[in-house]
Protein backbone atom coordinates (compact mmCIF):
# COMPACT_ATOMS: atom_id res chain seq x y z
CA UNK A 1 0.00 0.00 0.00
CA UNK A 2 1.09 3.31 -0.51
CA UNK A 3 0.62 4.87 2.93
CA UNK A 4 2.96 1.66 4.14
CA UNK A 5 5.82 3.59 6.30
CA UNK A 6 8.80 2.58 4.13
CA UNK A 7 12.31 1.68 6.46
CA UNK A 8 14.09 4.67 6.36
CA UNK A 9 10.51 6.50 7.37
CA UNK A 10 10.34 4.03 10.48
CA UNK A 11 14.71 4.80 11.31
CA UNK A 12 14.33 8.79 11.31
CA UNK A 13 11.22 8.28 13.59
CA UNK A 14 13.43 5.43 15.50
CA UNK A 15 15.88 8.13 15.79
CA UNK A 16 13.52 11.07 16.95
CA UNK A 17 11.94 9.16 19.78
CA UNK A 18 15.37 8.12 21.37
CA UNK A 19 16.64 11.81 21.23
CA UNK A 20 13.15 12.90 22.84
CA UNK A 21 11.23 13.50 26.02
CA UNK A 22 8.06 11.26 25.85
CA UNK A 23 6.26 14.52 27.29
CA UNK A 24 7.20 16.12 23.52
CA UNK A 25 6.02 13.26 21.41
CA UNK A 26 3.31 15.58 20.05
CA UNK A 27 2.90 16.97 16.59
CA UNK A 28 3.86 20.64 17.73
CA UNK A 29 7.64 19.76 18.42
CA UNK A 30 8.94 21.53 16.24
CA UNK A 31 11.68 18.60 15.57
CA UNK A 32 8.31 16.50 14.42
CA UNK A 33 7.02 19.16 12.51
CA UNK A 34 10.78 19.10 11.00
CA UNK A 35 10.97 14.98 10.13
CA UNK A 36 7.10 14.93 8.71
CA UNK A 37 8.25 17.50 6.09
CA UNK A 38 11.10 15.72 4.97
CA UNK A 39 9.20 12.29 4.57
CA UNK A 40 6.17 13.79 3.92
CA UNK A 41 3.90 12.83 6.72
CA UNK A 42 1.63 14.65 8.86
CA UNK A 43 3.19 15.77 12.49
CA UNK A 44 0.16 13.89 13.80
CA UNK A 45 1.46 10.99 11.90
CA UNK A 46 4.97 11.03 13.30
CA UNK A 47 4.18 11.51 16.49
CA UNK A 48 1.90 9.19 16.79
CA UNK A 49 5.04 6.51 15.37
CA UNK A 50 6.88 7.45 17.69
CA UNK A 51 4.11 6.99 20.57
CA UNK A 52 4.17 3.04 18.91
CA UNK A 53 7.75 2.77 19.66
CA UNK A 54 7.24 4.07 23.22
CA UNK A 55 4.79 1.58 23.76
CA UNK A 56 6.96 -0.98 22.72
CA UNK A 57 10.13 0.45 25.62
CA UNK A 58 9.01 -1.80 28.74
CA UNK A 59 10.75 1.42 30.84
CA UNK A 60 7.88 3.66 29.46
CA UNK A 61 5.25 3.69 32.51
CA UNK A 62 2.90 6.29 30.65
CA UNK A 63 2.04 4.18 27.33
CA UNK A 64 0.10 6.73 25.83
CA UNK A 65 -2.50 5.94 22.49
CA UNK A 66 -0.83 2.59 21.19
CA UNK A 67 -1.29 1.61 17.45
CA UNK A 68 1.83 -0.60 16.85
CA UNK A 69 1.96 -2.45 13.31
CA UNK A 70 3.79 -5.45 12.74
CA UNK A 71 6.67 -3.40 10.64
CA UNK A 72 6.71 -0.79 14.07
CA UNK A 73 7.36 -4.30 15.74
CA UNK A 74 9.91 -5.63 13.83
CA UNK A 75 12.12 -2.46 13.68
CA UNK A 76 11.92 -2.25 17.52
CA UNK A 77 12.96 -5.58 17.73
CA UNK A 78 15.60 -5.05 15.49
CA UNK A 79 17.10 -2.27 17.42
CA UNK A 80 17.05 -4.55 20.35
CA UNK A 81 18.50 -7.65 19.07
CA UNK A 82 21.18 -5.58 17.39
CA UNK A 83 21.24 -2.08 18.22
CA UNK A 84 24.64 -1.02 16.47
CA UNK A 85 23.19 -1.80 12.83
CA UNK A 86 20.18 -0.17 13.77
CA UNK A 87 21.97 3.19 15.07
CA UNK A 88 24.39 3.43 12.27
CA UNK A 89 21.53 3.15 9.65
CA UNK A 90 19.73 5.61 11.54
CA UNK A 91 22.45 8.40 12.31
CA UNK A 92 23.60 7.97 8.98
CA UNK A 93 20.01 9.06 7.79
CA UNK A 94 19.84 11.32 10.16
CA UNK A 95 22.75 13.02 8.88
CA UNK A 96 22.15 13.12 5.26
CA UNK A 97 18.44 14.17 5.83
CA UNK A 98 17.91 16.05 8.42
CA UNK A 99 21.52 17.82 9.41
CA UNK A 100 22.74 17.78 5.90
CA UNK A 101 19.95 17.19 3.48
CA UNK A 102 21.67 16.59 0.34
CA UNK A 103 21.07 13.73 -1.89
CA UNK A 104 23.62 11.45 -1.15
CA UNK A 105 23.75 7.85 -0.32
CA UNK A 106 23.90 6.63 3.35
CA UNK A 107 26.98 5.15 4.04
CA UNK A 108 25.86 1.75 4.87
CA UNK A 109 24.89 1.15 1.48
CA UNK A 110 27.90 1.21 0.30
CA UNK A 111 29.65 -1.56 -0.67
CA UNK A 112 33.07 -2.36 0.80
CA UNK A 113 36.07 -3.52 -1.48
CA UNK A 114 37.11 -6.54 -0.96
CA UNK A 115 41.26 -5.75 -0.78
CA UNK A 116 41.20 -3.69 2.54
CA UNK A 117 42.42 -0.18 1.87
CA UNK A 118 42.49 3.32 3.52
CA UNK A 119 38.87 4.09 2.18
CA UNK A 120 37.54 0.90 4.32
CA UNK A 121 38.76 2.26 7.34
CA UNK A 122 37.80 5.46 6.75
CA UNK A 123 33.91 4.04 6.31
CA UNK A 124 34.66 1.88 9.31
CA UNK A 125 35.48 5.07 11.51
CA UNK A 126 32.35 6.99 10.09
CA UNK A 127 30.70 4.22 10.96
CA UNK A 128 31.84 4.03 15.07
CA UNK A 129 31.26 7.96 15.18
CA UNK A 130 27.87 7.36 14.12
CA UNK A 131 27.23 4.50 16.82
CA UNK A 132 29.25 6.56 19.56
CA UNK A 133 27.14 10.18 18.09
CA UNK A 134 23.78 8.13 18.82
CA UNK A 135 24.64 6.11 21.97
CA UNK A 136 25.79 8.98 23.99
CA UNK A 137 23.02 10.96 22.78
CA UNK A 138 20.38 8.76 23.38
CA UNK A 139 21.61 7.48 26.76
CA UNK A 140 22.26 11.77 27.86
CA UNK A 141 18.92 12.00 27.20
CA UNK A 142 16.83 9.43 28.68
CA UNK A 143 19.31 10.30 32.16
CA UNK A 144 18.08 14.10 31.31
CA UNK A 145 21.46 15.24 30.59
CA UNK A 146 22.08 14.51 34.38
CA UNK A 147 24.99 11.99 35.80
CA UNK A 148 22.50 8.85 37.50
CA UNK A 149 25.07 8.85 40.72
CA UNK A 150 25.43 12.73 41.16
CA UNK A 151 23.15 14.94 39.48
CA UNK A 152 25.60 16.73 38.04
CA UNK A 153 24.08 18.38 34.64
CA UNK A 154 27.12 19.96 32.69
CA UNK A 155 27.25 17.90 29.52
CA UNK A 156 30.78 17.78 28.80
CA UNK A 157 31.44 16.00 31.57
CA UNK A 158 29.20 13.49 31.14
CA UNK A 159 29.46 10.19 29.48
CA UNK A 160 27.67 7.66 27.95
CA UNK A 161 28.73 4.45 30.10
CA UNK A 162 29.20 1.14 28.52
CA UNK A 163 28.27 -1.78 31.01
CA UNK A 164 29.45 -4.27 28.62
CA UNK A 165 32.35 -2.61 26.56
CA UNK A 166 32.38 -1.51 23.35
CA UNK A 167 35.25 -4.29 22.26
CA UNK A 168 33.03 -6.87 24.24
CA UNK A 169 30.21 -7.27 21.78
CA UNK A 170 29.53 -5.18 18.88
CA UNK A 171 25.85 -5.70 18.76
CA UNK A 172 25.27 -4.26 22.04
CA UNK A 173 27.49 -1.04 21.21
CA UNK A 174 24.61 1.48 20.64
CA UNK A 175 22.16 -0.40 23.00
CA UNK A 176 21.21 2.58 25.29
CA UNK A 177 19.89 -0.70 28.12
CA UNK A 178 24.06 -0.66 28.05
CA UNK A 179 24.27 2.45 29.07
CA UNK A 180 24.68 4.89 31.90
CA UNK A 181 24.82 8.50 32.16
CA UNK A 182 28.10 9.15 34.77
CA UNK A 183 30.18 12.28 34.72
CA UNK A 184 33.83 11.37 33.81
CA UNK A 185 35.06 10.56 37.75
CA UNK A 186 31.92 7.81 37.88
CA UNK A 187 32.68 6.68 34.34
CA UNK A 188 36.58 6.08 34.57
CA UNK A 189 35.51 4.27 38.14
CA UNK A 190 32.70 2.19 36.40
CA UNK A 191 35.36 1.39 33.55
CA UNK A 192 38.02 0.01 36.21
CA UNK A 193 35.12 -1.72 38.22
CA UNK A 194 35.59 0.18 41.13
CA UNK A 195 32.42 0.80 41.47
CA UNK A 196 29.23 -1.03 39.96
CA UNK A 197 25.02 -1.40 40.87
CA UNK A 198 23.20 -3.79 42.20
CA UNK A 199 20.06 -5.38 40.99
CA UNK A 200 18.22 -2.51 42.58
CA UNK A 201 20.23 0.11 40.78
CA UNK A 202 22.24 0.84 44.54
CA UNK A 203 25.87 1.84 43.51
CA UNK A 204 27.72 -0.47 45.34
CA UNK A 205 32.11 0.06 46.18
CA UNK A 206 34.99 -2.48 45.24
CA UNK A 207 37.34 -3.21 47.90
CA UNK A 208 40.12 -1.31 46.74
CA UNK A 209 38.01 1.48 47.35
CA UNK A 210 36.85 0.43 50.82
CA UNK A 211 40.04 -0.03 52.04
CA UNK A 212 40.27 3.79 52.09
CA UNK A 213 37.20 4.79 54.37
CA UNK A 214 39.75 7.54 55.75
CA UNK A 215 40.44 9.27 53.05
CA UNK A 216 37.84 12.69 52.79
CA UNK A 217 38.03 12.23 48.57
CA UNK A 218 37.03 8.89 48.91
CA UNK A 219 34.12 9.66 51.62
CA UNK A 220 32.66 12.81 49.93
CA UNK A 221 32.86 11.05 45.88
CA UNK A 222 32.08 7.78 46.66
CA UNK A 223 31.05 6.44 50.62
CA UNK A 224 28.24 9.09 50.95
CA UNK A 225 26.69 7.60 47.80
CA UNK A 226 27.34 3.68 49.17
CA UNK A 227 23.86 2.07 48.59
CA UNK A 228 21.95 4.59 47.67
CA UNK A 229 20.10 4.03 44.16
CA UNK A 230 21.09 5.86 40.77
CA UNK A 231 18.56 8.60 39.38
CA UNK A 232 16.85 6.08 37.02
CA UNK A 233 16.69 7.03 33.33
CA UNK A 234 12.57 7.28 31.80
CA UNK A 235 13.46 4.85 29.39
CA UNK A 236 16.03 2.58 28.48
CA UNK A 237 16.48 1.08 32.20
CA UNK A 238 20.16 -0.59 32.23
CA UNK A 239 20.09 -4.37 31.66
CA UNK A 240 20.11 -5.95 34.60
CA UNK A 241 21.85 -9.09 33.57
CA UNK A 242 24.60 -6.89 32.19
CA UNK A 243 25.12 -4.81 35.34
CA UNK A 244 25.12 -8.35 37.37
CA UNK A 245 28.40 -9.44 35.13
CA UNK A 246 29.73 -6.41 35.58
CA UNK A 247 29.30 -6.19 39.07
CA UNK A 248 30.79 -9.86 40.23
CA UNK A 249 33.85 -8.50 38.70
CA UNK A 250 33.73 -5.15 40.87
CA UNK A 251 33.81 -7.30 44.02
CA UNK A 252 36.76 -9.05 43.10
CA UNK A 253 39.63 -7.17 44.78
CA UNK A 254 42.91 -7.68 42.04
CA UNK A 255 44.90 -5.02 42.94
């Protein structure tokens, strides 16, 4: 049918719901009004996509008007069985469309030579910017630009937290259940697994940190927050399987 949403229709929309508040998933956002011109949609019609993929986020407590098709499905789905092909397809549209509408092709149509040369990693490194460019922007967001231990809300020195890493597995690189929001103290901390989170989201202290209960850095950054649970994101709640890995390695003291 003609009035079938087409994939890149159902990526850009993808896209727009990770980078925005549920509350302004209405057809006056101006960034709505924005993505139903280009794809030539009504705002009513976009915003009520992007409502579907809501519905679909188990973190989303306020469901709204639900509506999902089987192709609103099957994209979601997608994203969550591998979320780095997902992202790159979608920042890549994103790009061309919407920050740079040119007619170009998106770079993940483009066919890779087979003899490796400088041009393949150069479309491999576009590629990582564009996962990295919609991980950290879609895990900022749903942690309202705000680090989940501290509260601290200066952007720049907050970052996008892998729970699994990025070299771990590649299909969980842009999965923003992966992710934390933790200014750069939190983040290099989380990184060394000095500290982790329970199964109740309560940031919990390696031993090598511990061991230092004297110590007024280590009692004002990271004992007053012992056990006390992270500012939860209002979507995307971190895996909980992937924080319990992390976390049995956080207790290990191997100094």
């Amino acid at each position: 049918m003609a009035n079938d949403w087409q994939e890149d229709e159902l990526l850009l929309t993808l896209h727009l719901y990770c980078r925005t508040p549920f509350g302004k998933l209405h057809k006056t956002n101006p960034d709505i009004i924005q993505l139903a011109s280009i794809i030539g949609r009504s705002p009513s019609a976009v915003a009520l996509k992007a409502v579907n993929f809501a519905s679909l986020d188990p973190s989303i407590h306020q469901k709204g008007m639900s509506n999902t098709s089987k192709a609103d499905r099957a994209m979601w789905n997608a994203f969550m069985q591998n979320s780095t092909d997902i992202a790159e397809k979608a920042e890549a549209l994103y790009e061309s469309r919407i920050t740079n509408p040119e007619p170009v092709t998106p770079i993940y149509e483009i066919k890779e030579p087979k003899i490796p040369t400088g041009e393949t990693e150069t479309i491999r490194e576009i590629k990582a910017r564009r996962v990295q460019n919609f991980f950290r922007r879609t895990v900022l967001q749903s942690y309202n630009n705000r680090c989940a231990i501290s509260g601290l809300a200066i952007p720049q020195l907050l970052v996008a937290s892998h729970i699994i890493p990025w070299a771990e597995d590649e299909s969980r690189r842009a999965d923003p259940t992966n992710g934390i929001a933790l200014n750069a103290l939190y983040d290099k901390a989380f990184d060394r697994h000095l500290i982790s989170f329970d199964e109740e989201f309560r940031l919990i202290l390696s031993p090598i940190i511990k061991a230092r209960p004297k110590d007024t850095m280590i009692q004002q950054y990271f004992l007053s927050y012992e056990n006390k649970q992270i500012d939860l994101p209002f979507r995307f709640l971190p895996d909980i399987n992937s924080l319990k890995v992390h976390k049995s390695l956080t207790l290990i003291d191997n100094l």
